[in-house]
PDB file of N, CA and C in Angstrom:
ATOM      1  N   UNK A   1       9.885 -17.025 -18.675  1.00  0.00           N
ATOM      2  CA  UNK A   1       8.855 -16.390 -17.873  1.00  0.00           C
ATOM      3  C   UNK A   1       8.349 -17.410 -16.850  1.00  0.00           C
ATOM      4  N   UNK A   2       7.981 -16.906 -15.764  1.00  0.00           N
ATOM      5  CA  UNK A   2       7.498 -17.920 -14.877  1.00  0.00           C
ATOM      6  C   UNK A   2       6.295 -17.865 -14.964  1.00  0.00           C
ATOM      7  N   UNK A   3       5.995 -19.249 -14.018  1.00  0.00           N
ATOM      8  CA  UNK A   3       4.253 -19.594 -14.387  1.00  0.00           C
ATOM      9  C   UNK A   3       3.406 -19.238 -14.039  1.00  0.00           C
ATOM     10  N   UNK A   4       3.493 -18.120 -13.045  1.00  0.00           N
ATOM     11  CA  UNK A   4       2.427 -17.189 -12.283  1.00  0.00           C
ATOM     12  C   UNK A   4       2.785 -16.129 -12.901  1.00  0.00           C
ATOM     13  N   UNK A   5       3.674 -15.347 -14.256  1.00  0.00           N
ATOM     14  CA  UNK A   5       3.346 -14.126 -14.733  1.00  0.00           C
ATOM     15  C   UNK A   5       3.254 -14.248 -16.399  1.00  0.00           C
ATOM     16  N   UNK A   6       1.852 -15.716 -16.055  1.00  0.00           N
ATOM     17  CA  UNK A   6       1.782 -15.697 -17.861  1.00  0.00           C
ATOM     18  C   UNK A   6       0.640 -14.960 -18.024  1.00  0.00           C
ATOM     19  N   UNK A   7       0.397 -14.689 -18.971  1.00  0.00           N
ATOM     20  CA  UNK A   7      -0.688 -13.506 -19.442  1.00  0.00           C
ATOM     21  C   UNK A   7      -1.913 -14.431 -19.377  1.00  0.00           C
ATOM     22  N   UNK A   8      -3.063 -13.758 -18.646  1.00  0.00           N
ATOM     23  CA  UNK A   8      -4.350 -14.472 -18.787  1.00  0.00           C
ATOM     24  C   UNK A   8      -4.069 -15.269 -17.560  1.00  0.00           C
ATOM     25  N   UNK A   9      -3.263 -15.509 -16.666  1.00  0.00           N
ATOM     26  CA  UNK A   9      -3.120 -15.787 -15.063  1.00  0.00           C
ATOM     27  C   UNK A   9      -4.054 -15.049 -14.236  1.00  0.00           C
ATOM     28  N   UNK A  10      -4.949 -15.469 -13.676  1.00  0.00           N
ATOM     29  CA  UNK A  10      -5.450 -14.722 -12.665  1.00  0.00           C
ATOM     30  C   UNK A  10      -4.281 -13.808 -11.412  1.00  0.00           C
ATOM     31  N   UNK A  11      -4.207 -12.627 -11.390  1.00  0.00           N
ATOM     32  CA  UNK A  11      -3.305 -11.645 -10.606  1.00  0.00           C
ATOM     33  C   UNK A  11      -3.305 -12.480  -9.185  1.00  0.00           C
ATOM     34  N   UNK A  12      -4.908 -12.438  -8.350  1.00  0.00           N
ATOM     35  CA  UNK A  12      -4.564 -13.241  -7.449  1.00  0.00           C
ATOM     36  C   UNK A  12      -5.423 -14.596  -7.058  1.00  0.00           C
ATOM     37  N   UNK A  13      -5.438 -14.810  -6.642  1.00  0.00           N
ATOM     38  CA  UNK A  13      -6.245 -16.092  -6.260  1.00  0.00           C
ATOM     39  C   UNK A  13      -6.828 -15.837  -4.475  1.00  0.00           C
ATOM     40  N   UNK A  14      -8.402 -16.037  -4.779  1.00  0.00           N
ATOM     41  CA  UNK A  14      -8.966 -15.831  -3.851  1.00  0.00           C
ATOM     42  C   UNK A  14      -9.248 -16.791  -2.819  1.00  0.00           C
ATOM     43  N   UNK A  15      -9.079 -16.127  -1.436  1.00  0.00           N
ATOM     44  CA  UNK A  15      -8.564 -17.845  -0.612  1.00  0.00           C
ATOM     45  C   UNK A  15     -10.129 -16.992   0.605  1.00  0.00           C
ATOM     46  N   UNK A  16     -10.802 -18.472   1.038  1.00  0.00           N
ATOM     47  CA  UNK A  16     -11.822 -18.020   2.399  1.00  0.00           C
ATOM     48  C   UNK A  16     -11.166 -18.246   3.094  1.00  0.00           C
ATOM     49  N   UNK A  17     -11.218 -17.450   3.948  1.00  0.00           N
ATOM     50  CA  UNK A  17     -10.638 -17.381   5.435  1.00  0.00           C
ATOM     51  C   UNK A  17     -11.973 -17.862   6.730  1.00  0.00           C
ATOM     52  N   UNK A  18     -13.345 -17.929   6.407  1.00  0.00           N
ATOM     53  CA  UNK A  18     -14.232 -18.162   6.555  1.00  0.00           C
ATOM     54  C   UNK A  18     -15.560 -18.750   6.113  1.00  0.00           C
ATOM     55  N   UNK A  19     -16.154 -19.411   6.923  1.00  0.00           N
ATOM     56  CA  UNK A  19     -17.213 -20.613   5.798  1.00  0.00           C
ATOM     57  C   UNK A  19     -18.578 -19.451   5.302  1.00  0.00           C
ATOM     58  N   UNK A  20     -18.662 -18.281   5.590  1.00  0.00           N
ATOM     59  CA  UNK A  20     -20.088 -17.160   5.109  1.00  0.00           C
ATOM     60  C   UNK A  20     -19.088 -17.224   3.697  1.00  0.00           C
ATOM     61  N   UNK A  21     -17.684 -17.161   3.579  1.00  0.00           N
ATOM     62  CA  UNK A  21     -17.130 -16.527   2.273  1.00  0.00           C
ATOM     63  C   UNK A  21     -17.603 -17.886   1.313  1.00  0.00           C
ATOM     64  N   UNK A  22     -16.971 -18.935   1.789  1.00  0.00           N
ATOM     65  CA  UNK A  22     -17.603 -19.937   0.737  1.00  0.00           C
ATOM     66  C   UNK A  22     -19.033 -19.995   0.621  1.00  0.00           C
ATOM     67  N   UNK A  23     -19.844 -20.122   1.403  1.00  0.00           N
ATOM     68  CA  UNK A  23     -21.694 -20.243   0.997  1.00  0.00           C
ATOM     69  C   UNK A  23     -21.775 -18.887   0.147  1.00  0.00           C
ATOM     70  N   UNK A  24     -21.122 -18.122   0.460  1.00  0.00           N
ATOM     71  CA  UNK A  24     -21.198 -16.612  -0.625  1.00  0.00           C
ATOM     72  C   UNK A  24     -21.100 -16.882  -2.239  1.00  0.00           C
ATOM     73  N   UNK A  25     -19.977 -17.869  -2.385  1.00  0.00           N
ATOM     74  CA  UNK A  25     -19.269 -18.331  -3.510  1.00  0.00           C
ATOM     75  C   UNK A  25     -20.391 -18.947  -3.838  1.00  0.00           C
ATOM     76  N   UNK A  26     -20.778 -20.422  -3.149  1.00  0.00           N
ATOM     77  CA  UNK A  26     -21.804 -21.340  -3.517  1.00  0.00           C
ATOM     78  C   UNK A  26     -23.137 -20.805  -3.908  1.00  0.00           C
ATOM     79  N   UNK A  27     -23.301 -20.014  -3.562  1.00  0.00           N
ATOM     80  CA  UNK A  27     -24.762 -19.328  -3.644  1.00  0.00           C
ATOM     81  C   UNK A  27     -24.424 -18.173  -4.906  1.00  0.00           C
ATOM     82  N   UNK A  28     -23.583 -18.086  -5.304  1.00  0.00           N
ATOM     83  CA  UNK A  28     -23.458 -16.615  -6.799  1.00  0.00           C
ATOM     84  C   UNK A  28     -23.571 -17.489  -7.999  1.00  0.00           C
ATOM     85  N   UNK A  29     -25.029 -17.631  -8.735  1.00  0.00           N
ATOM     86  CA  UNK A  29     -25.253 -17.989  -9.708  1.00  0.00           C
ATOM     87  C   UNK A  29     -24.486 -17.585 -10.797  1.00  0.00           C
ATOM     88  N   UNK A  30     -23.580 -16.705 -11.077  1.00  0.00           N
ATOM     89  CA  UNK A  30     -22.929 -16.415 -12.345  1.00  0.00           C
ATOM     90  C   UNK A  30     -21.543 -17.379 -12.083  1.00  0.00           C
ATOM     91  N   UNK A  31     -21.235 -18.025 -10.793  1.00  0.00           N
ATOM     92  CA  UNK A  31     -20.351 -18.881 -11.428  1.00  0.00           C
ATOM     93  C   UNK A  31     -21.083 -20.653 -11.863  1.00  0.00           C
ATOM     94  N   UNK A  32     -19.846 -21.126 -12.341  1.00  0.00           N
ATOM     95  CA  UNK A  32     -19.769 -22.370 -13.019  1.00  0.00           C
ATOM     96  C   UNK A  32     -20.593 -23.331 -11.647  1.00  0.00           C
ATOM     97  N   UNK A  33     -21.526 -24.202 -12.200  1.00  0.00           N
ATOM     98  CA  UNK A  33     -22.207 -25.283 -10.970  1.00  0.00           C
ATOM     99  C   UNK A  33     -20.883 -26.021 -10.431  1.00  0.00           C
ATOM    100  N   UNK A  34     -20.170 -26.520 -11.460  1.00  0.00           N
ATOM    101  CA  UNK A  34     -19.193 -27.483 -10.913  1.00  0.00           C
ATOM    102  C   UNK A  34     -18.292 -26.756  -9.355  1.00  0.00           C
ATOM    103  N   UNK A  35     -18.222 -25.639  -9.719  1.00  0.00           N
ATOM    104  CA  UNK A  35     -17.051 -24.470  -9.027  1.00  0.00           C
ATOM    105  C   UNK A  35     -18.401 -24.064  -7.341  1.00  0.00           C
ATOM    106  N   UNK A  36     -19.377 -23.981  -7.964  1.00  0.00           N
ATOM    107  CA  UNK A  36     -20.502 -23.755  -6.865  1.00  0.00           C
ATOM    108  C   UNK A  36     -20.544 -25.019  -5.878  1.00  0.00           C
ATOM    109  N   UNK A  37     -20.273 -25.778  -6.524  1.00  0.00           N
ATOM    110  CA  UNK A  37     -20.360 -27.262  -5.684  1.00  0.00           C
ATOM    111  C   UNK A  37     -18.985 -27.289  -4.584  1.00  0.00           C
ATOM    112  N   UNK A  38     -17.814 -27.292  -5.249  1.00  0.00           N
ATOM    113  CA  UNK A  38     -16.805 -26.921  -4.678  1.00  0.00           C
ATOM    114  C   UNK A  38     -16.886 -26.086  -3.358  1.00  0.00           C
ATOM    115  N   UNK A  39     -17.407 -25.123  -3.699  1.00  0.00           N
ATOM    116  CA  UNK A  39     -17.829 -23.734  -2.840  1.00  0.00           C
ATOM    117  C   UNK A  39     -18.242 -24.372  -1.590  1.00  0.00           C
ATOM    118  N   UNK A  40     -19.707 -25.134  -2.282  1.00  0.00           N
ATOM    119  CA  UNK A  40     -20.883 -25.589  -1.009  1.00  0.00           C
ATOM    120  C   UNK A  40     -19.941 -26.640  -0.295  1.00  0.00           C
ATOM    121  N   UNK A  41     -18.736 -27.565  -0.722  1.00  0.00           N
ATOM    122  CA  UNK A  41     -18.541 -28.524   0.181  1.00  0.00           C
ATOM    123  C   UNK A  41     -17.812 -27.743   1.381  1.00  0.00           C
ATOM    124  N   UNK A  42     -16.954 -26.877   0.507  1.00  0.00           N
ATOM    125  CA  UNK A  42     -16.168 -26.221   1.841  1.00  0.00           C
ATOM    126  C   UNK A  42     -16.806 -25.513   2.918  1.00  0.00           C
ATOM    127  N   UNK A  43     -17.703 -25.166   2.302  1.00  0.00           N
ATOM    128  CA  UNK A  43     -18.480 -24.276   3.247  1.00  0.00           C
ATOM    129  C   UNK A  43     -18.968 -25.148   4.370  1.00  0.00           C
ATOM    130  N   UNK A  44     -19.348 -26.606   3.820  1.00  0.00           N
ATOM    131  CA  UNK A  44     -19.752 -27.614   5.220  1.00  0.00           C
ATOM    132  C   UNK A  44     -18.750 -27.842   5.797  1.00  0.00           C
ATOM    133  N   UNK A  45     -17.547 -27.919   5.428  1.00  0.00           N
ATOM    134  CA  UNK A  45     -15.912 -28.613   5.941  1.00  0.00           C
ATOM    135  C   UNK A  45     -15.614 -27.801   6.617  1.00  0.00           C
ATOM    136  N   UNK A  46     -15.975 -25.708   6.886  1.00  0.00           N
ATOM    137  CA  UNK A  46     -15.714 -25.167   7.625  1.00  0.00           C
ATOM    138  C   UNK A  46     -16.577 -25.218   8.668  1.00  0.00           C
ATOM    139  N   UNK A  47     -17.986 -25.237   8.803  1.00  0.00           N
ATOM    140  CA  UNK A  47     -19.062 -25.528   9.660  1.00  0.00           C
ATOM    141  C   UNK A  47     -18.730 -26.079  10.679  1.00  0.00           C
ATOM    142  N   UNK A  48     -18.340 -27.467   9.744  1.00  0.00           N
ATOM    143  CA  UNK A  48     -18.137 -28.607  10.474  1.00  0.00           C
ATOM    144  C   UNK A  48     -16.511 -28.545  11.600  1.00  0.00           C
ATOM    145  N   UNK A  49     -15.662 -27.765  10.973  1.00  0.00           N
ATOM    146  CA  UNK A  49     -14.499 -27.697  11.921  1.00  0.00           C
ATOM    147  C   UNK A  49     -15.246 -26.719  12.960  1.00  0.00           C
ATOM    148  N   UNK A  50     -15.924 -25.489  13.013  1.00  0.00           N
ATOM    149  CA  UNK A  50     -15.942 -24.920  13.778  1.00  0.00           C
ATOM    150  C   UNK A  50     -17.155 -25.781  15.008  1.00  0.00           C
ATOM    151  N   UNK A  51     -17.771 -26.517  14.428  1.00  0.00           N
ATOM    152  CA  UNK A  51     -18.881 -27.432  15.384  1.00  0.00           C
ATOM    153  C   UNK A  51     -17.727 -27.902  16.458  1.00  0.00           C
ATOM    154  N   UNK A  52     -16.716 -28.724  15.804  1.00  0.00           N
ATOM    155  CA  UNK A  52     -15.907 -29.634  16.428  1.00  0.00           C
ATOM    156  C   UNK A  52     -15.376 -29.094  17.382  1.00  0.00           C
ATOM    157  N   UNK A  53     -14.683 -27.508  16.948  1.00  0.00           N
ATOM    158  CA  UNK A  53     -13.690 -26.740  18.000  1.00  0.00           C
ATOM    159  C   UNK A  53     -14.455 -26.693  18.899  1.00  0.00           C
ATOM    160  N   UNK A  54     -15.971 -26.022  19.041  1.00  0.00           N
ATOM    161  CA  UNK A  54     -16.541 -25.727  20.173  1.00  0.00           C
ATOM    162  C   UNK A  54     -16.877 -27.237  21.164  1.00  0.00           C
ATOM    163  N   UNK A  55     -16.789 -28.245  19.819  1.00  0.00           N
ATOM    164  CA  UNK A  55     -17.326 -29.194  21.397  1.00  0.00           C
ATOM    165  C   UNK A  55     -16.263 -29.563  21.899  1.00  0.00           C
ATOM    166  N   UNK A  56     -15.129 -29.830  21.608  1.00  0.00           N
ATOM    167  CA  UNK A  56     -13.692 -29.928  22.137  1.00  0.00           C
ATOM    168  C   UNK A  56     -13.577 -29.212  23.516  1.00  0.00           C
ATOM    169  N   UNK A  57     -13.496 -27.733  22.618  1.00  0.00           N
ATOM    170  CA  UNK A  57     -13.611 -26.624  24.143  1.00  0.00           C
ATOM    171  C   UNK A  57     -14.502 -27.467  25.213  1.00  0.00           C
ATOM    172  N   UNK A  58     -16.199 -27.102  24.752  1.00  0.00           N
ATOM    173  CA  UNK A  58     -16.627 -27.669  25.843  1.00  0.00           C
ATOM    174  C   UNK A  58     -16.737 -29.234  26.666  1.00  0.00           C
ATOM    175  N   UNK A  59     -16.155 -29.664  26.284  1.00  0.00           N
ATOM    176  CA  UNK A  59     -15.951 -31.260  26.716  1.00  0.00           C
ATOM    177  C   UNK A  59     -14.468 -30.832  27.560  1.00  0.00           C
ATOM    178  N   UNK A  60     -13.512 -30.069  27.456  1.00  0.00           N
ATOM    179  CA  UNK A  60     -12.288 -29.726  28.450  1.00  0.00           C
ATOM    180  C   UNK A  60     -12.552 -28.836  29.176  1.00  0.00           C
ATOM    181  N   UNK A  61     -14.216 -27.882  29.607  1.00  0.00           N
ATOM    182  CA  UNK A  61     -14.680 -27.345  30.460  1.00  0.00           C
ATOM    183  C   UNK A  61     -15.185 -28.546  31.303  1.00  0.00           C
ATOM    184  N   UNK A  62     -15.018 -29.241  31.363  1.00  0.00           N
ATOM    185  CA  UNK A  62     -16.317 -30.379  32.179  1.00  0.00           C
ATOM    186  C   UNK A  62     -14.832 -30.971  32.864  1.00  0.00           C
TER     187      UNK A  62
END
């Protein structure tokens, strides 16, 4: 059997495509703190890329 169809595998695995989805995660008290923490860093790591893109853009408007 392979290792993604063992029983008690999560079906799928949930991926953010956006940093509201992680602060969503970080902020739902019924999960684990450790897993909430996780949540909250990404959620700055996406912030933070989208800060960057825009000043990029605007620094190659000038």
């Amino acid at each position: 059997m392979a290792e993604h169809e063992r029983a008690g595998a999560p079906a799928r695995v949930f991926v953010a495509s956006e940093a509201h989805e992680c602060k969503q995660r970080a902020e739902d008290e019924d999960r684990p703190l450790t897993e909430r923490l996780v949540w909250a860093q990404l959620a700055v790591a996406a912030e933070l890329h989208i800060i960057r893109k825009e000043m990029r853009r605007e620094s190659r408007r000038r």
